[in-house]
Protein backbone atom coordinates (compact mmCIF):
# COMPACT_ATOMS: atom_id res chain seq x y z
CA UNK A 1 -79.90 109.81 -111.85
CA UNK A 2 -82.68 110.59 -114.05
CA UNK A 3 -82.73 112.88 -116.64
CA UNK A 4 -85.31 113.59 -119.55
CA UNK A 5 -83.64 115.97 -122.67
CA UNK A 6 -85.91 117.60 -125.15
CA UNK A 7 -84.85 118.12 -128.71
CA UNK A 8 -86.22 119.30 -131.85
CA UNK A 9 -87.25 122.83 -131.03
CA UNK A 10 -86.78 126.17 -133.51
CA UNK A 11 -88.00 128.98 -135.27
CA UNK A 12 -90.89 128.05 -137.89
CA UNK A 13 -93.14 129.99 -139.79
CA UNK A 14 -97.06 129.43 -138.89
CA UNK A 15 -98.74 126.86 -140.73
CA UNK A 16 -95.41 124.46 -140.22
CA UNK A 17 -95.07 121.17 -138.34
CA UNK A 18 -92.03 120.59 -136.09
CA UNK A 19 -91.62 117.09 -134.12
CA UNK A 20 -90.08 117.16 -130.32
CA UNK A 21 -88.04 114.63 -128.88
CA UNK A 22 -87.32 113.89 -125.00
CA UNK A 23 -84.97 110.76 -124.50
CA UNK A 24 -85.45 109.53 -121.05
CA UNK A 25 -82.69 108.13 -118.75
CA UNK A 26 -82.10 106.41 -115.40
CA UNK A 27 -85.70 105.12 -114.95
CA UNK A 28 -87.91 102.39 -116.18
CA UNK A 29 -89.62 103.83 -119.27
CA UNK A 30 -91.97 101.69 -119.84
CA UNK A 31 -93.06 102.03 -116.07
CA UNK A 32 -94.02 105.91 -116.62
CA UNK A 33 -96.58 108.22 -118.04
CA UNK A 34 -95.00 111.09 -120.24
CA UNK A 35 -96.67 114.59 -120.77
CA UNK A 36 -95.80 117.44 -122.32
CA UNK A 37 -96.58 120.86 -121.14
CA UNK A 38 -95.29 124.32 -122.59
CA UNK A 39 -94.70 127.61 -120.72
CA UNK A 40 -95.10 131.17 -123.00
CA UNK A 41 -93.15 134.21 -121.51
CA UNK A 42 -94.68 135.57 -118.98
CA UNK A 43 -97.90 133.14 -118.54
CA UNK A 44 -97.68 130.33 -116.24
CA UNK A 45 -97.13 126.48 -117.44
CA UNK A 46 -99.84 124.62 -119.65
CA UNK A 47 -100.67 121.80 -120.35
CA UNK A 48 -99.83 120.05 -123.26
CA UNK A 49 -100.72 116.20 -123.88
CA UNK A 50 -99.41 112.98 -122.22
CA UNK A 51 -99.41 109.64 -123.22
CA UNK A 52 -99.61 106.77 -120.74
CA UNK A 53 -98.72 103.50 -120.64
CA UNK A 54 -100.69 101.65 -122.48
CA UNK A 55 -100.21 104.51 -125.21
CA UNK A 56 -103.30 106.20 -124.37
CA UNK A 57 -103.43 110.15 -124.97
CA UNK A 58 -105.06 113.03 -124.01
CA UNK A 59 -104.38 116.37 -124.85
CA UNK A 60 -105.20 120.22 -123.77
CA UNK A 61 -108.05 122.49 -125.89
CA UNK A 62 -105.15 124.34 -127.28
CA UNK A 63 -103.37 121.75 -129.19
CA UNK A 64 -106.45 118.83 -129.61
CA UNK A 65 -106.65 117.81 -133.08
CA UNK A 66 -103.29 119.62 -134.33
CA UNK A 67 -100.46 117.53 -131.78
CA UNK A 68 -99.72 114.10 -131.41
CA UNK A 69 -97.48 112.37 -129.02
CA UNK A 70 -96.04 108.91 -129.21
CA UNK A 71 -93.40 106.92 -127.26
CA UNK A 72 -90.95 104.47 -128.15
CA UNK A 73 -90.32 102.58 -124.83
CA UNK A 74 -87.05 100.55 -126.84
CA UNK A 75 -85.20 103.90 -127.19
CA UNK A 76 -86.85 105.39 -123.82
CA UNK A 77 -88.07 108.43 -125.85
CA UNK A 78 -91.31 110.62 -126.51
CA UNK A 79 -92.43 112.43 -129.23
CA UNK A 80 -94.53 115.56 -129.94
CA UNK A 81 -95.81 115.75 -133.07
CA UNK A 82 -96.91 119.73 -133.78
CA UNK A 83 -99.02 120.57 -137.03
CA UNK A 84 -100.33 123.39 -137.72
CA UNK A 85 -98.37 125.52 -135.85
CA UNK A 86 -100.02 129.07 -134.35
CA UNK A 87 -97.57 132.22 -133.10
CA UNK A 88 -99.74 131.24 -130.26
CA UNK A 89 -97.87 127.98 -129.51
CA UNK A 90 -94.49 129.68 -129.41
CA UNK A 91 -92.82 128.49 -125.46
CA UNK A 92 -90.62 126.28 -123.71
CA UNK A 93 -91.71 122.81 -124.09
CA UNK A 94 -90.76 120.49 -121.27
CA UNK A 95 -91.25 117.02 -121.14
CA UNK A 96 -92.23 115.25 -117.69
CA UNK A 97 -92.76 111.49 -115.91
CA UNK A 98 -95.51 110.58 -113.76
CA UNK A 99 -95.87 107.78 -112.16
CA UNK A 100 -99.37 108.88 -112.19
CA UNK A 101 -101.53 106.60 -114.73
CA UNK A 102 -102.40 109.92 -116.71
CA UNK A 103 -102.79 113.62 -115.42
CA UNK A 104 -103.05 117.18 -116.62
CA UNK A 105 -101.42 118.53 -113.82
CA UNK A 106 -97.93 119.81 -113.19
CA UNK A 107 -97.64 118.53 -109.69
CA UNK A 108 -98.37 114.93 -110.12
CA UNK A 109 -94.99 114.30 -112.82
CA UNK A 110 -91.84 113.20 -110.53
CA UNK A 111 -89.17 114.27 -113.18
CA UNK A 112 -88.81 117.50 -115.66
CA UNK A 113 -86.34 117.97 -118.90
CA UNK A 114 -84.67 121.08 -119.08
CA UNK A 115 -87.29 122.58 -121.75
CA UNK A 116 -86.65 123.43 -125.65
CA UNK A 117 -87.96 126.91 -127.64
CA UNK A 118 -90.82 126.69 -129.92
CA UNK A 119 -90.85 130.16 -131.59
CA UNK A 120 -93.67 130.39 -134.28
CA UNK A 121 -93.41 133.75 -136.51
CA UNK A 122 -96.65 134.99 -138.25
């Protein structure tokens, strides 16, 4: 059974950096892409970043130059790095597997986390 459980999320003021973890179970880590999308209430789901890999990311307009993501394959985990954070960025972040070499869309990741709130005040 595979599962995929984000941590790390809260309330920060703007201008703050928080880091999200997603600890992956019950596949082969190493085997899958991970992305990272976010979903604001009331707006449909974005896309975030993903990493593949070979530890190769891309990342939306939104978040390019502020967010990182990273992956330790030994502890079957991803990161989210968030800098900089806007009110704007304040969502659910989910984590997600594709088997997909790297994609930006929701449809091509096999597996979901349960999502964690990122609540930026101004």
């Amino acid at each position: 059974q595979v599962q995929l459980v984000e941590s790390g999320g809260g309330l920060v003021q703007a201008g703050a950096s928080l880091r999200l973890s997603c600890a992956a179970s019950g596949l082969t880590f190493s085997a899958y892409g991970m992305g990272w999308f976010r979903q604001a209430l009331g707006k449909e789901r974005e896309f975030v970043g993903t990493i593949t890999r070979t530890n190769t990311t891309y990342f939306g307009a939104a978040v390019r130059g502020r967010f990182a993501i990273s992956r330790d394959n030994a502890k079957s985990t991803v990161y989210l790095q968030m800098n900089s954070l806007k009110p704007e960025d304040t969502a659910v972040y989910y984590c997600a597997a594709s088997l997909s070499y790297t994609s930006a869309s929701a449809g091509d990741y096999n597996y979901w986390g349960q999502g964690t709130q990122v609540t930026v005040s101004s």
